[in-house]
Structures are given as structure tokens and as C-alpha cells.
Protein backbone atom coordinates (compact mmCIF):
# COMPACT_ATOMS: atom_id res chain seq x y z
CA UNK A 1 -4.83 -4.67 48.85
CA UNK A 2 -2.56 -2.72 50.93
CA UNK A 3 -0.69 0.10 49.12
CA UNK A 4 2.70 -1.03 48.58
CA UNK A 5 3.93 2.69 47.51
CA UNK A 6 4.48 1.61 43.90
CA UNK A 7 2.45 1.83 40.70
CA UNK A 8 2.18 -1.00 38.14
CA UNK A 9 2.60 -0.05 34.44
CA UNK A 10 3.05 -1.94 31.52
CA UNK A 11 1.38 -5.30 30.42
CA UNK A 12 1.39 -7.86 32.85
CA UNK A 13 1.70 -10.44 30.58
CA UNK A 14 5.35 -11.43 30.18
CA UNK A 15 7.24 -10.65 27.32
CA UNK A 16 7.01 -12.79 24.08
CA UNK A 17 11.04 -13.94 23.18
CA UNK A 18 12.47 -12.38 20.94
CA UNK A 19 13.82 -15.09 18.68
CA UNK A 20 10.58 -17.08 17.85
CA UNK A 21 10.34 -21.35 18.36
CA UNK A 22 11.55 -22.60 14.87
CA UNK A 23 9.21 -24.54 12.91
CA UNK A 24 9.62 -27.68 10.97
CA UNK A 25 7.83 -28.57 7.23
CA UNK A 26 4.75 -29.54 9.16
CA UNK A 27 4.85 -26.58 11.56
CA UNK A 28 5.63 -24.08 8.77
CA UNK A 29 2.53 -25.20 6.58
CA UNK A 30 0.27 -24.47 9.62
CA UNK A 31 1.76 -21.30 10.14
CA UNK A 32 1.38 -20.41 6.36
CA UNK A 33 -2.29 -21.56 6.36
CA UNK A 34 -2.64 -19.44 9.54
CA UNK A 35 -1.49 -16.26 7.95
CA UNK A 36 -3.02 -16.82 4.81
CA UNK A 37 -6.14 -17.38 6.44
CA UNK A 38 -5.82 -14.03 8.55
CA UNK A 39 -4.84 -12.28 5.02
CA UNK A 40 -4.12 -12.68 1.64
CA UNK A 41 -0.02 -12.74 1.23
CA UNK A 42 1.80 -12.55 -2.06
CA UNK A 43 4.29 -15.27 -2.64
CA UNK A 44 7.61 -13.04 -1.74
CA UNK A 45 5.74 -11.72 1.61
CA UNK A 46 5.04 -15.31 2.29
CA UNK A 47 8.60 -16.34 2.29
CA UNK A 48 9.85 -13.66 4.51
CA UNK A 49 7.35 -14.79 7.33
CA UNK A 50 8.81 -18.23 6.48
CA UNK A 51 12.02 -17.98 6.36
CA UNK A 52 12.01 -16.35 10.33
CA UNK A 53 10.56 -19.22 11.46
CA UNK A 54 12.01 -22.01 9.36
CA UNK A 55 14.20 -24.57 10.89
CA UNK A 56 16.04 -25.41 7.58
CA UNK A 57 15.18 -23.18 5.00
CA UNK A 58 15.12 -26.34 2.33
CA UNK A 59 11.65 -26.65 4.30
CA UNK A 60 10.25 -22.97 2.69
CA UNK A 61 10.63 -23.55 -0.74
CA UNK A 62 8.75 -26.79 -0.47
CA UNK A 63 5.42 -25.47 1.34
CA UNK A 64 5.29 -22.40 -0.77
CA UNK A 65 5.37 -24.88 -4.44
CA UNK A 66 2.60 -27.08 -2.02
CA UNK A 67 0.49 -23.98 -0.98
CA UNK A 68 0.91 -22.95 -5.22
CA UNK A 69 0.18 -26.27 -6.30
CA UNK A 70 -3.43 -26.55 -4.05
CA UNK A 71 -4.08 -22.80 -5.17
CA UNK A 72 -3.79 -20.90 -2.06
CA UNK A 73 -1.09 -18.63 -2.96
CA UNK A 74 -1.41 -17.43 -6.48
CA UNK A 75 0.20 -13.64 -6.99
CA UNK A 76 -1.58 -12.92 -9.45
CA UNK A 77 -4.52 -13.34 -7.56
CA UNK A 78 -3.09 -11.43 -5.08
CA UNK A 79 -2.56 -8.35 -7.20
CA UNK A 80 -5.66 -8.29 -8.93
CA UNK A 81 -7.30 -7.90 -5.73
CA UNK A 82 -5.15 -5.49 -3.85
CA UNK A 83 -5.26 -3.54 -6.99
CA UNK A 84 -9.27 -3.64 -7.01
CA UNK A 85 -9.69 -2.79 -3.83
CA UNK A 86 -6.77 0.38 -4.22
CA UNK A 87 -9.36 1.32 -7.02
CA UNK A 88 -12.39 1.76 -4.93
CA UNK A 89 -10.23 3.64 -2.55
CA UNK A 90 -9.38 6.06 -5.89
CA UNK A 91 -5.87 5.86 -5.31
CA UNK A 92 -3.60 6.39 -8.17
CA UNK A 93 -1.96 3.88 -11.02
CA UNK A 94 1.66 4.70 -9.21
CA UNK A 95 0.75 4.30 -6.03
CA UNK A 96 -0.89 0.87 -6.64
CA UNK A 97 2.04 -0.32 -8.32
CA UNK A 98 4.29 0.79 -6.04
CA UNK A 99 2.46 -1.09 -2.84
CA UNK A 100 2.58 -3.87 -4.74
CA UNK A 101 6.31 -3.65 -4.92
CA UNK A 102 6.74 -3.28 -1.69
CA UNK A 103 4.59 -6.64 -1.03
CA UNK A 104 7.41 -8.41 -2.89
CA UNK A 105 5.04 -8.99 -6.16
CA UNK A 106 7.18 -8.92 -8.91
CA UNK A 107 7.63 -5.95 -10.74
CA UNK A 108 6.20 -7.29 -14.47
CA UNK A 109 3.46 -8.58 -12.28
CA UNK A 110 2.54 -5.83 -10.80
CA UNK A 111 2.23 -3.55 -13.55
CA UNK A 112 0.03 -6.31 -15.80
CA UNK A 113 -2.17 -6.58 -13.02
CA UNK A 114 -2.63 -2.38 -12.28
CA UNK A 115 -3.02 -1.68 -15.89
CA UNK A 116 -5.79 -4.41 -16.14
CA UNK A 117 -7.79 -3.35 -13.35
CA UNK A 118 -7.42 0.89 -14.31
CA UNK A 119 -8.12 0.01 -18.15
CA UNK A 120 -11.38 1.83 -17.61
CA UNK A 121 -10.65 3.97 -15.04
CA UNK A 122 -10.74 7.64 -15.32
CA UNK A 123 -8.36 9.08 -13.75
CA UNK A 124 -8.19 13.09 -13.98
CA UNK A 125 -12.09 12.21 -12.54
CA UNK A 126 -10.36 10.54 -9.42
CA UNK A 127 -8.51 13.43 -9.69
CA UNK A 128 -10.83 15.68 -9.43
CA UNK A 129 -12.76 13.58 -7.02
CA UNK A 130 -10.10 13.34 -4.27
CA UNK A 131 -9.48 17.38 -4.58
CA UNK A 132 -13.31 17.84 -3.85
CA UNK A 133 -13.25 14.91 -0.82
CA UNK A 134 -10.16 16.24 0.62
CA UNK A 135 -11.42 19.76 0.26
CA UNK A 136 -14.62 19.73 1.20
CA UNK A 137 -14.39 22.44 3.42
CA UNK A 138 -12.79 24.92 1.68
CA UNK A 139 -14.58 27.95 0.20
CA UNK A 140 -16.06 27.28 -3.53
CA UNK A 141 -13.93 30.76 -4.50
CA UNK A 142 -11.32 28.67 -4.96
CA UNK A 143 -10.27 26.12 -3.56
CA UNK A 144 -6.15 26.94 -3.48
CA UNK A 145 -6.46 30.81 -3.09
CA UNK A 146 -2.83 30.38 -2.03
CA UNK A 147 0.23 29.16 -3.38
CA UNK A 148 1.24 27.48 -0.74
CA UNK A 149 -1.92 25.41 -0.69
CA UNK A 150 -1.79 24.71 -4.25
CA UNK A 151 1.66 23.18 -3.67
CA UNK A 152 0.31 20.85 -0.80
CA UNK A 153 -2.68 19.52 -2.90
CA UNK A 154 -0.11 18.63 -5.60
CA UNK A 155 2.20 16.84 -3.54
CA UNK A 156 -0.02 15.06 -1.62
CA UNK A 157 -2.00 13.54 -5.52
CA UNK A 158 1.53 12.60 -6.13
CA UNK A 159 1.43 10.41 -3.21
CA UNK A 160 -1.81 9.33 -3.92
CA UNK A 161 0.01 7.66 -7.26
CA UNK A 162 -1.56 9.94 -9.44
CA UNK A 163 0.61 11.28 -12.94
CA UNK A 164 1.76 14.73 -12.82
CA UNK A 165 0.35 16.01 -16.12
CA UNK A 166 -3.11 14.69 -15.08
CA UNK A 167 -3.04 16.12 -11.21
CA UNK A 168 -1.91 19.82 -13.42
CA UNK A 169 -4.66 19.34 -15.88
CA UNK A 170 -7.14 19.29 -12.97
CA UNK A 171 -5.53 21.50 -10.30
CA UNK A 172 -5.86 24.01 -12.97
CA UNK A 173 -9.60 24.18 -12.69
CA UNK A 174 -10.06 24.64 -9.04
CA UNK A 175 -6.76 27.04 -8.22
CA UNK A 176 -6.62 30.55 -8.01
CA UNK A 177 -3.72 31.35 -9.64
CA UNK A 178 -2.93 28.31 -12.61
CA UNK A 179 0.24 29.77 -14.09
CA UNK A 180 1.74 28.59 -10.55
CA UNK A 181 1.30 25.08 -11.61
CA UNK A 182 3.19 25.83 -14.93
CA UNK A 183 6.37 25.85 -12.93
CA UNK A 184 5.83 22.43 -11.38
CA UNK A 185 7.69 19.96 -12.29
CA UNK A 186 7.48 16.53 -11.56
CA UNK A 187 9.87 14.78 -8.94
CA UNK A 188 13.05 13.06 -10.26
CA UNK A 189 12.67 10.04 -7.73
CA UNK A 190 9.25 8.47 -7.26
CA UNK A 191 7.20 9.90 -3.88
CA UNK A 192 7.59 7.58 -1.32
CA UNK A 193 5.65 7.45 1.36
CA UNK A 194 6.91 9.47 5.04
């Protein structure tokens, strides 16, 4: 191929439109059993993803109650799971709830399902687990030999959805200098993640 003096960059696959080909009710339920099948949705994610591609949006309302009624979209289902699986990850009550939220799971839902699945969870042990994962490295003398450090490791267990009293209780063990964490005080708005 003769050089033409100019380099190619970029995909060369042209450019998807930007307003997507609107579906109708038949087009929509594929599209909801395709995403369903590629992960599980709660119902208020579900109708987002919908209502972008819906012709009429009478049409949404109709394959969500059919996708209900056979038992493929069930958000309580939905929670239980995402909440199990934010449990082996030993993330924190808050967080969990919180994610949830954000997945459009309704708010009474969400915090049914999360206190179910952490009933016999211990969670200054999480705690205390995460500090020694994340940590790892650090020299056994303690862990948070300054204050700066300490501060870090406390912020980032609050965005790991962890309570403030417990994340205290256990940063107390491992830090150099535990009056420091006297004088913490827990955010007024929830942490949300950067």
C-alpha cells in the first residue's frame, strides 16, 4: 500500500447514531429479555433502558407487568442478590443500600433486603478485615503511625458503607495515636462515591 502521508486513527467502524431505532411492544420485550439475559436489572433500571427506546411509552409499562407476571423481573430478587454478593465482597450495610438506590430499587426495599442478608454479619470483623487487606503492607508497629494515614483509612471505611462508631471502635486497635480518632466525627451528608 503506497504511503499516502496520513495516519489512520480511530475505529474504522462508523459511528453508531446517536438517537437509537425506536422499538415497538414486540421489539421492546426482546430488548428487555436481551438485557436481562446479559444482567440482572431491577424494575426502575429496567424502565429507563425502556423508556429510550420505546416508541410510545404506553408500550413500557405493559412489558415490565408481562416480564413481572412470568417472573423475570422481581426486585426483590434483585436486591437479595446484589446485596449477597456486596457481602462476600465485605462491603459495608451503607454502602449496599446506597447502590441499591442508585439502581432505582426502592428505598423500603432496599433496606429490608440489606438488613436480611447482614443479620449475621459481623461487621467491626469486616472492619477489621478490610484494614488488614488494604494494609497488608504496612509495618505491624502500627499500622497508621501517622495522622494523616489514620484519616485516609477512615474515610475510605466510610465509603466502603461501614458505620462510624464501628470503623472508630476498630481503627482504635491498629493506630498509633487513638485519641486522634476521638475528634472524628461522622459526615453530615452520606459519602458518595468520587
Amino acid at each position: 500500500m503506497p504511503n499516502s502521508g496520513t495516519i489512520r486513527t480511530g475505529n474504522p467502524e462508523p459511528m453508531r447514531p446517536l438517537n437509537p431505532r425506536r422499538l415497538d411492544r414486540a421489539g421492546l420485550w426482546e430488548y428487555a429479555l436481551k438485557a436481562l439475559a446479559a444482567r440482572a436489572h431491577s424494575s426502575g433500571e429496567l424502565r429507563v433502558k425502556l423508556d429510550r427506546r420505546a416508541a410510545k411509552p404506553s408500550d413500557v409499562d405493559g412489558v415490565l407487568a408481562q416480564l413481572k407476571e412470568y417472573g423475570y423481573l422481581n426486585d426483590e430478587r434483585f436486591a437479595e442478590g446484589f446485596a449477597a454478593a456486596r457481602l462476600d465482597q465485605k462491603l459495608g450495610r451503607t454502602r449496599v443500600v446506597r447502590d441499591l438506590r442508585r439502581r432505582r430499587v426502592a428505598p423500603a426495599t432496599a433496606e429490608r433486603t440489606v438488613e436480611s442478608v447482614y443479620r449475621g454479619a459481623d461487621e467491626l470483623a469486616m472492619i477489621e478485615a478490610w484494614v488488614r487487606r488494604k494494609y497488608r503492607l504496612a509495618p505491624r508497629d502500627g499500622f497508621f503511625s501517622q495522622d494523616k494515614d489514620l484519616a485516609s483509612a477512615y474515610r475510605r471505611l466510610l465509603h466502603a458503607g461501614f458505620r462510624s462508631g464501628d470503623i472508630i471502635k476498630v481503627l482504635k486497635r491498629f493506630a498509633k495515636n487513638p485519641e486522634l480518632l476521638d475528634s472524628f466525627e461522622p459526615p453530615e451528608t452520606p459519602v458518595e462515591d468520587e
